[in-house]
Protein backbone atom coordinates (compact mmCIF):
# COMPACT_ATOMS: atom_id res chain seq x y z
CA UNK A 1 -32.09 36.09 19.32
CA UNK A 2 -28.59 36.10 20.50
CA UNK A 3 -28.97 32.66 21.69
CA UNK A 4 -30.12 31.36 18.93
CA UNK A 5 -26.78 33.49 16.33
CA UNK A 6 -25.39 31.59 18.98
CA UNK A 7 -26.66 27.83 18.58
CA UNK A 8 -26.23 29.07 14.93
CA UNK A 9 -22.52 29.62 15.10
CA UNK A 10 -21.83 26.44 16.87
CA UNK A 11 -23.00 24.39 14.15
CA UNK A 12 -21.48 25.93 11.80
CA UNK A 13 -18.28 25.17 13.22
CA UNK A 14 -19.01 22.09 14.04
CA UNK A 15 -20.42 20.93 10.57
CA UNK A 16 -16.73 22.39 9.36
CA UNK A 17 -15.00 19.75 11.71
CA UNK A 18 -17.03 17.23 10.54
CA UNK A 19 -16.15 17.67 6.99
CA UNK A 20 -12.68 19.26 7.13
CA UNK A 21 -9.28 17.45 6.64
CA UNK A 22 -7.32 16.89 9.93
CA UNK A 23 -4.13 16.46 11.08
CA UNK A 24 -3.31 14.78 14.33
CA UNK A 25 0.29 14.80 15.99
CA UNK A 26 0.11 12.48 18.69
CA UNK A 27 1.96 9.67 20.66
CA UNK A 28 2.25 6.24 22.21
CA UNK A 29 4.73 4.78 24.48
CA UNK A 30 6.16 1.62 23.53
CA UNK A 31 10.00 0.01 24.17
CA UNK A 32 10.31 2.38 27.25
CA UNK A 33 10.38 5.46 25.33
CA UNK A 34 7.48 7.94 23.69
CA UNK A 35 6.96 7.26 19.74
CA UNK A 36 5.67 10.06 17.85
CA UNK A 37 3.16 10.10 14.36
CA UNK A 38 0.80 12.50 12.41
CA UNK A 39 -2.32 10.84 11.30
CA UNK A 40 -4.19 12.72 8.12
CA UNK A 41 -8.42 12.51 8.18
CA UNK A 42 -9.41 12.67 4.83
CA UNK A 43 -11.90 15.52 4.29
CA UNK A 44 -15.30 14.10 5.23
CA UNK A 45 -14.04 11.97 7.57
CA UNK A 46 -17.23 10.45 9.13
CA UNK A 47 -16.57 7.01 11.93
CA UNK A 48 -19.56 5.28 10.78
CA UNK A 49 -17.16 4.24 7.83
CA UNK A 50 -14.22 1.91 7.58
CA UNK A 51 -11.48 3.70 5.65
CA UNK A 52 -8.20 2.16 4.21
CA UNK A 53 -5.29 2.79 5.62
CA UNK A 54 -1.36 4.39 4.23
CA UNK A 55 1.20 4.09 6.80
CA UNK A 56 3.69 6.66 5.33
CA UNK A 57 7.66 6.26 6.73
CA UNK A 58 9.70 9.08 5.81
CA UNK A 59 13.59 8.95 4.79
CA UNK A 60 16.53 9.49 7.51
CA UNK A 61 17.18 12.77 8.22
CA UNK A 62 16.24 16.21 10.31
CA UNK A 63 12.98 16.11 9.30
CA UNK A 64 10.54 13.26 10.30
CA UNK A 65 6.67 13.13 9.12
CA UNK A 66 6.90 16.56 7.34
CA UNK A 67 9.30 15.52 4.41
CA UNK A 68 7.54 12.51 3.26
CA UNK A 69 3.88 14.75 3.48
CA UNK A 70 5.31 17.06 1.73
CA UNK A 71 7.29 15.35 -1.21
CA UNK A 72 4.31 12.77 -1.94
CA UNK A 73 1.30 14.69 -1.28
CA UNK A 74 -0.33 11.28 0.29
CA UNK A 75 -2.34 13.75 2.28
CA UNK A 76 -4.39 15.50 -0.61
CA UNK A 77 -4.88 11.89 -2.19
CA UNK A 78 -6.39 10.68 0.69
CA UNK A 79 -8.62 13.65 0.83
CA UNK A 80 -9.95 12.95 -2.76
CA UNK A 81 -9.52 9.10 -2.00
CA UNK A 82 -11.13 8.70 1.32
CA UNK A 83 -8.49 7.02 2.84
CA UNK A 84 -6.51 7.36 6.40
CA UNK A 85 -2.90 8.20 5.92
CA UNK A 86 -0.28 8.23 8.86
CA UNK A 87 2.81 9.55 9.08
CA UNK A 88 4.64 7.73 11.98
CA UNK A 89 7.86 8.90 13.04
CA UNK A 90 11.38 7.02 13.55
CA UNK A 91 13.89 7.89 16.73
CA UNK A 92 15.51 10.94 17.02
CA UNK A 93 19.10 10.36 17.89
CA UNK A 94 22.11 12.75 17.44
CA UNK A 95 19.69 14.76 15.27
CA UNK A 96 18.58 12.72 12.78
CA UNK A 97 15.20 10.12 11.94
CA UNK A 98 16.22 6.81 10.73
CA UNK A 99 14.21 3.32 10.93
CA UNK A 100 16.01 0.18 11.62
CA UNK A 101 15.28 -1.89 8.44
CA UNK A 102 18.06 -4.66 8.99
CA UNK A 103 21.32 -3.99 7.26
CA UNK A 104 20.41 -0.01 7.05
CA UNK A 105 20.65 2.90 8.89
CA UNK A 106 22.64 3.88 11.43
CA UNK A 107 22.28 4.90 14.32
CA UNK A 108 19.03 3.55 14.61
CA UNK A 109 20.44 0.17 13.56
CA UNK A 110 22.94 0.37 15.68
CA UNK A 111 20.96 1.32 18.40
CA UNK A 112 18.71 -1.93 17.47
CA UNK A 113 15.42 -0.06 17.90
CA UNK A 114 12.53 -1.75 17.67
CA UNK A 115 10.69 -0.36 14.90
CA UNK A 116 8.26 -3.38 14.00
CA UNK A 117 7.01 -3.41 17.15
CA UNK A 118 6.22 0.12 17.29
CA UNK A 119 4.58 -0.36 13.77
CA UNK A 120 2.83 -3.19 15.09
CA UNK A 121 1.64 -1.31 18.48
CA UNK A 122 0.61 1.58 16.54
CA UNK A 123 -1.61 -0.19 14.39
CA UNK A 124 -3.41 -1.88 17.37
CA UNK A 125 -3.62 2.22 18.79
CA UNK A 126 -5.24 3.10 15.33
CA UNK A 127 -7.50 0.03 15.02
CA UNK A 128 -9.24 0.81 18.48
CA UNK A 129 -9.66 4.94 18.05
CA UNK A 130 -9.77 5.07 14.07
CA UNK A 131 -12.84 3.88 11.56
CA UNK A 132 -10.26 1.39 10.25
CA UNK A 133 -10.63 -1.31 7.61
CA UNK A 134 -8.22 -3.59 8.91
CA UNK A 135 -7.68 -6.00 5.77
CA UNK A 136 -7.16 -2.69 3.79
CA UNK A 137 -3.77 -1.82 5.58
CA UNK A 138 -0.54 -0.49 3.13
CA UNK A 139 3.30 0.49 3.41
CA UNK A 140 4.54 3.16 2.00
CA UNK A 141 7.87 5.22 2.31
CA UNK A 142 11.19 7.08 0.84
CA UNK A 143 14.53 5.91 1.07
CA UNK A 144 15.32 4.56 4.51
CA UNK A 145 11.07 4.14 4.79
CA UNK A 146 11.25 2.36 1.98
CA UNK A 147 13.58 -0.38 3.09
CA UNK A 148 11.68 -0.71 6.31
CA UNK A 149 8.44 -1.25 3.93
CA UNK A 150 10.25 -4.34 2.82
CA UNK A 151 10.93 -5.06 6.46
CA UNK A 152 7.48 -4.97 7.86
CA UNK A 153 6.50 -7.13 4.68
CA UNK A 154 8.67 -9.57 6.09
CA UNK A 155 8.48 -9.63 9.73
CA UNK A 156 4.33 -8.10 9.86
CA UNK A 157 3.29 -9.74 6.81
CA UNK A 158 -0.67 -10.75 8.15
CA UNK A 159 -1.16 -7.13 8.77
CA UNK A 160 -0.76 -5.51 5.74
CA UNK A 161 -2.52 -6.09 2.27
CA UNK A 162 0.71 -4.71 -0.07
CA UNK A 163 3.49 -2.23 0.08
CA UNK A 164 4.84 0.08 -2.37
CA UNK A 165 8.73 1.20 -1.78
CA UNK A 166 10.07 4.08 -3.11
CA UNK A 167 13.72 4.90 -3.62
CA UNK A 168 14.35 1.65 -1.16
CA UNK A 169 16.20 -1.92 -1.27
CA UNK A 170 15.68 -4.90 0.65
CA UNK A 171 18.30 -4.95 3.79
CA UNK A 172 16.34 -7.16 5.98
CA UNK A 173 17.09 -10.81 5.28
CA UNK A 174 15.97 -14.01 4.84
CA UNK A 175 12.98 -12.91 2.98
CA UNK A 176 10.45 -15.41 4.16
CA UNK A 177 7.23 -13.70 4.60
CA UNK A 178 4.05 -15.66 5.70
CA UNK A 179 2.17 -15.15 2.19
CA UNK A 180 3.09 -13.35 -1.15
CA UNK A 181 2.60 -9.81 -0.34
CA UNK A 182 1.80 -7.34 -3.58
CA UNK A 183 4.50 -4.76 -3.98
CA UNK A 184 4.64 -2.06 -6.53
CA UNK A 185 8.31 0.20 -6.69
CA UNK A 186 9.01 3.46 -7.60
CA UNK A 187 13.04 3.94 -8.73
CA UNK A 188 15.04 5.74 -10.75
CA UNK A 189 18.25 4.49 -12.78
CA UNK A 190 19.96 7.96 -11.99
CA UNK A 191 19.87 7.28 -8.07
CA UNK A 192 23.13 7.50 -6.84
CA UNK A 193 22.12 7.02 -3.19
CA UNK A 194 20.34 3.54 -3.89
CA UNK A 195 21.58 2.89 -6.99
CA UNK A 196 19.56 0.35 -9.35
CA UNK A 197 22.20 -1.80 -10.80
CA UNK A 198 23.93 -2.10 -7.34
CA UNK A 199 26.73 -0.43 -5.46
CA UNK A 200 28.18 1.49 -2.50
CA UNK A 201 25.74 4.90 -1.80
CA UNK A 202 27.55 7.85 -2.04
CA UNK A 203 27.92 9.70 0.93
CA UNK A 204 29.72 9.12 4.15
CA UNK A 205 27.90 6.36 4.89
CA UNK A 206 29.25 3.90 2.70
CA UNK A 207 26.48 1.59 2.67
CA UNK A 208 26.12 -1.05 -0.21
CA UNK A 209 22.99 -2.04 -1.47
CA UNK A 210 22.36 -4.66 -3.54
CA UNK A 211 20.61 -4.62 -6.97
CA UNK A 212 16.97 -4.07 -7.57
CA UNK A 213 17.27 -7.25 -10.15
CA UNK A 214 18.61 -9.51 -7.27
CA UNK A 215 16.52 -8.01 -4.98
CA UNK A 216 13.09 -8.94 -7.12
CA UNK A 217 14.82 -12.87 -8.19
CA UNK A 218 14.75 -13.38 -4.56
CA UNK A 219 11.15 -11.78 -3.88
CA UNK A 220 9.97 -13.27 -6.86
CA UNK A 221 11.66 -16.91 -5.94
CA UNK A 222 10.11 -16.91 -2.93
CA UNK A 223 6.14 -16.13 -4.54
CA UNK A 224 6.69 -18.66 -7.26
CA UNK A 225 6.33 -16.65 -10.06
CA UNK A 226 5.73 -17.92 -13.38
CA UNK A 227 6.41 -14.76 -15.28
CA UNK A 228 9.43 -12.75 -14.64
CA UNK A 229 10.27 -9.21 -15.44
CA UNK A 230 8.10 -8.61 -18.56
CA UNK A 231 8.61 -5.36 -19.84
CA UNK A 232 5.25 -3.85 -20.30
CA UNK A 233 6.45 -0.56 -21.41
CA UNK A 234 9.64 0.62 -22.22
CA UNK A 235 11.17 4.20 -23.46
CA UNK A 236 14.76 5.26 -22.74
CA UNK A 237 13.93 9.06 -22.75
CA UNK A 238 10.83 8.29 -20.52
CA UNK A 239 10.66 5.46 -18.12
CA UNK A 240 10.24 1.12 -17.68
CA UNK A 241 7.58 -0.51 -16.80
CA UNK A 242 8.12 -4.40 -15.29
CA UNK A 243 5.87 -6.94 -13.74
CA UNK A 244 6.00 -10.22 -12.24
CA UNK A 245 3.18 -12.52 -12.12
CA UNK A 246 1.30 -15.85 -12.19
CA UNK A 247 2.90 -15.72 -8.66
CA UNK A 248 1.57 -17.34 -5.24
CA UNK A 249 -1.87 -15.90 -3.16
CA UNK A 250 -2.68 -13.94 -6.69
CA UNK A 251 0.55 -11.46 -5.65
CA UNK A 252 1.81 -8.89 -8.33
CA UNK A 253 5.05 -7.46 -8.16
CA UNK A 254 5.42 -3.98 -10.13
CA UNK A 255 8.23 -1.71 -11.13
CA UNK A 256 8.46 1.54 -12.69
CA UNK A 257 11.93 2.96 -12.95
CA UNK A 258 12.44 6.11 -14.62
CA UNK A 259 15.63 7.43 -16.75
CA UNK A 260 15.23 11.25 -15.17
CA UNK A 261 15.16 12.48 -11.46
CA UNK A 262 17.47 11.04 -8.91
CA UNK A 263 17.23 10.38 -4.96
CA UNK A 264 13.53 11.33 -5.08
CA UNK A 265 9.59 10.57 -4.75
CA UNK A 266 8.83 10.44 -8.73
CA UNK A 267 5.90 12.84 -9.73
CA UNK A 268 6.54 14.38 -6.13
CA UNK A 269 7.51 17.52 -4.99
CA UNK A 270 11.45 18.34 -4.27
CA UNK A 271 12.81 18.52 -1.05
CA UNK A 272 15.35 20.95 -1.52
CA UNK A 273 18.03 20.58 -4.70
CA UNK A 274 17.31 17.17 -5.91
CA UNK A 275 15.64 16.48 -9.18
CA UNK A 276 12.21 14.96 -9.72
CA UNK A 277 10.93 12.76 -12.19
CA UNK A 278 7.70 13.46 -14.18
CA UNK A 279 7.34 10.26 -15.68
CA UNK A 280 5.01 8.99 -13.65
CA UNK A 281 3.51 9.42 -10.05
CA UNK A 282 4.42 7.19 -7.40
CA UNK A 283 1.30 8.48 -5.31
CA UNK A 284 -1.50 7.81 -7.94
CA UNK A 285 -0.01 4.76 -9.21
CA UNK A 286 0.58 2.91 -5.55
CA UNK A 287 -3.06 4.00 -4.73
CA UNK A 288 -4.53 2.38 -8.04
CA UNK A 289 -2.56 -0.87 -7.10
CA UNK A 290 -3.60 -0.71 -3.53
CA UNK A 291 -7.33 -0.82 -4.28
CA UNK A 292 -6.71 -4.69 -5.78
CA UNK A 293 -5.85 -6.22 -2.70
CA UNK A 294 -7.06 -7.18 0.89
CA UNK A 295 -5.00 -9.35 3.38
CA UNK A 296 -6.33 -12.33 1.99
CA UNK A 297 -4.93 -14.14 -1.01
CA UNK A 298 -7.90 -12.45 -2.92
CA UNK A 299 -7.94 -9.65 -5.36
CA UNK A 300 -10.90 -6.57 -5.47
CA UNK A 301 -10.42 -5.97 -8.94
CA UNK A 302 -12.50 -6.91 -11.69
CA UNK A 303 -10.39 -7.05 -14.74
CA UNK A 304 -9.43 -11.23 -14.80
CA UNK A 305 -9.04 -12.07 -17.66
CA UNK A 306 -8.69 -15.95 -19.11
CA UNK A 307 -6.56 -17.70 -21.19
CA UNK A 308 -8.23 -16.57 -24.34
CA UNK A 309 -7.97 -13.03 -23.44
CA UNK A 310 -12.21 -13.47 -23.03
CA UNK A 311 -13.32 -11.31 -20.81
CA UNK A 312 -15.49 -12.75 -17.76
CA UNK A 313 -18.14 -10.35 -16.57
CA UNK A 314 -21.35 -10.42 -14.40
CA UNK A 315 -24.52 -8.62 -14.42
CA UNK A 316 -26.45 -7.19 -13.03
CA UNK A 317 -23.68 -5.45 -10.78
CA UNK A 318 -24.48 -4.77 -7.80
CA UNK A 319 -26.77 -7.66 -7.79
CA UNK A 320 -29.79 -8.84 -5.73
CA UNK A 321 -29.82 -12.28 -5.85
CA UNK A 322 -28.56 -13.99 -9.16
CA UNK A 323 -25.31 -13.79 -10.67
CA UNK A 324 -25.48 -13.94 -14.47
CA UNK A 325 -22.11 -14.09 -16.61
CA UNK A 326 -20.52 -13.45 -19.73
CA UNK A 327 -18.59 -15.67 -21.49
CA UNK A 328 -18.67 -18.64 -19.70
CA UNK A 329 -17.98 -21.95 -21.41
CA UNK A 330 -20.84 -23.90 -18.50
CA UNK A 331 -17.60 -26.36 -17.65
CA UNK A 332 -16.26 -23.65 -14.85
CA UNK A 333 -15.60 -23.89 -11.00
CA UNK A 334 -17.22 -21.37 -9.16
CA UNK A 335 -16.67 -20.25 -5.47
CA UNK A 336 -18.41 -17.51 -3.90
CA UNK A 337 -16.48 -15.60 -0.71
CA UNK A 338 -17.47 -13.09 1.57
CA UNK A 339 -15.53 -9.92 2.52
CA UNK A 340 -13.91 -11.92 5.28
CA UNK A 341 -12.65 -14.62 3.03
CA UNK A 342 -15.10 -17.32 4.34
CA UNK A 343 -16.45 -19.27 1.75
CA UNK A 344 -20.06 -18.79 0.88
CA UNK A 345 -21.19 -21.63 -2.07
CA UNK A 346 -19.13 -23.45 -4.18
CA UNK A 347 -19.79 -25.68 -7.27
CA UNK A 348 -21.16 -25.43 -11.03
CA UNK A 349 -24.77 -23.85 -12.61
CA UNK A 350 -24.15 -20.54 -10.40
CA UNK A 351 -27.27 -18.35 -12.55
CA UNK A 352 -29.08 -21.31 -11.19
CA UNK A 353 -28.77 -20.47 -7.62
CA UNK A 354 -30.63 -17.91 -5.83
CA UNK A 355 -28.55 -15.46 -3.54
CA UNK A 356 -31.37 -13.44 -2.27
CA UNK A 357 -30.31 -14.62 1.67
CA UNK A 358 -26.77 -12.92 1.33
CA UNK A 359 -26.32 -9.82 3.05
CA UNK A 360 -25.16 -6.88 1.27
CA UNK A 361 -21.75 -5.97 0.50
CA UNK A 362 -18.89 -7.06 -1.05
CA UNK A 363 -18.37 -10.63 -2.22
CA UNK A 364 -15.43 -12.23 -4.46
CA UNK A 365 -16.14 -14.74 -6.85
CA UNK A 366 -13.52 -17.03 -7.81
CA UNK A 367 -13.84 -18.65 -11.51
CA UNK A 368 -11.04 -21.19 -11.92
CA UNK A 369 -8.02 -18.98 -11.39
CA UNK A 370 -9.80 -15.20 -11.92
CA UNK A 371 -11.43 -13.65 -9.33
CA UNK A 372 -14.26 -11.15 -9.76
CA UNK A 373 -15.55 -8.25 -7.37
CA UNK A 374 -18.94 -8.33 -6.32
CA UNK A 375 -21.54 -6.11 -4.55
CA UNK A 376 -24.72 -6.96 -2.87
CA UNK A 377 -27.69 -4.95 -2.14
């Protein structure tokens, strides 16, 4: 009997590690010296899935992975989420966490520490011990991990599917990224230590930064956008709401900037004195941008629209082997792609053809210049 309250015991405990959330402080060396990050498994966690993954950089300061978990609560969305989040942590020098983003911040700047390639070595640590989805890969971070968002945009562009700066600027120049990466970013105007409209931070530090407006014309030159700021909402006692679009590789650029809070993580928690905004949350809204996009030039999200504003849909969906549509004018291009971007059929008459040899999963298909999501089974 004893044995067997025993065998009993045991798996309960280890049914509760199974399905509990877990954090993981760990290290790896890389540029001669021992690099430090917390990585957050979602509750559930199971490794016969592939989860998404939120690299989280935290601001400069005493603190390293604990202030960003704390203020953005990244860790309970990617328990009701199901996604990976990790916290990695910049060099601790004369007391303080900073990331070398380019023109920002000392001393790990002036140090020149190589923090893309410890980015870049962590991910290959996380892609061989973690359940990973590598085309499902995204940037966050505050302040000082914002700007080195922007960086690794640049500089690690094939290994991330879009970022979403918060309270950041881009230092790190020329922009020149190997495709349009989707970026969504989080600001308020009241932010005196990276102000929107431009200007030295306040502070001992003295360091300009340049503003948000030139910042995006540059971004936005560089995707080829066709449409340029358009205000999609707009309230002076609430926040603004702009987006740039028709750009290169089907890359959005978003940004909400809010007329309350100040040096923060909006809809986050504060980190001691500073004010929040409520306007909005930076955590929900990145994570409902992330799910559009892989690291291919292809969007996950159904809503495409055309030019008559005529919704495209298709049914059955999940489907077993035709594709039926709505709306379709019988003069459209179709291409069908698999997960991996590798292109499956392509031509005209697609209820005609007969998928039934596909195997199940996810599939894109491309109608002109929309793209639709598709499932298998």
């Amino acid at each position: 009997m004893k044995k067997i309250f025993l065998q009993f015991i045991l798996l309960i405990s280890l049914s509760n590690l199974a399905f509990a959330q877990t954090n993981i402080y760990d290290s790896i060396y890389v540029g001669g010296r021992w690099r430090t990050f917390l990585t957050h498994l979602p509750t559930g966690y199971n490794t016969s899935n592939n989860y998404p993954l939120v690299l989280a950089f935290h601001g400069g300061g005493l603190l390293g992975y604990q202030s960003i978990q704390f203020q953005s609560r990244l860790s309970q969305k990617s328990d009701t989420a199901s996604f990976i989040v990790v916290y990695p942590e910049g060099v601790k020098i004369a007391g303080n966490r900073t990331w070398n983003a380019g023109g920002c911040c000392a001393p790990s700047t002036i140090q020149n520490i190589d923090d893309v390639g410890f980015v870049n070595a962590l991910l290959n640590n996380l892609f061989a011990n973690r359940p990973i989805d590598t085309t499902r890969v995204y940037a966050t971070g505050f302040s000082n991990g914002a700007l080195l968002c922007y960086r690794l945009a640049n500089q690690l562009t094939n290994r991330l599917a879009a970022i979403a700066p918060v309270a950041g600027d881009l230092m790190y120049y020329p922009w020149n990224p190997a495709r349009s990466i989707p970026i969504i970013s989080f600001h308020s105007y009241q932010d005196l230590n990276v102000k929107y409209f431009g200007g030295v931070t306040i502070g001992s530090t003295g360091t300009y930064f340049p503003p948000q407006d030139s910042m995006f014309n540059i971004i936005s030159t560089n995707y080829s956008c066709g449409i340029l700021k358009d205000t999609l909402f707009h309230n002076t006692s609430q926040y603004d709401h702009f987006k740039y679009s028709n750009c290169s590789c089907n890359a959005i650029i978003e940004q909400y900037v809010s007329y309350d809070g100040e040096h923060s993580w909006s809809g986050g928690l504060s980190s001691g004195t500073v004010t929040v905004s409520n306007q909005f949350s930076a955590t929900y809204l990145m994570w409902q941008f992330f799910q559009n996009y892989t690291t291919s030039c292809l969007t996950t999200g159904i809503e495409n629209f055309n030019e008559t504003n005529i919704k495209i849909e298709a049914f059955p969906n999940p489907f077993s082997n035709k594709i039926n549509l709505t709306n379709t004018t019988r003069n459209e291009n179709f291409t069908l792609i698999n997960y991996f971007g590798q292109v499956i059929w392509i031509g005209k008459n697609i209820e005609q053809q007969d998928f039934s040899y596909l195997t199940n999963g996810f599939y894109f298909l491309r109608i002109d210049n929309r793209t639709i999501k598709l499932v298998k089974q």
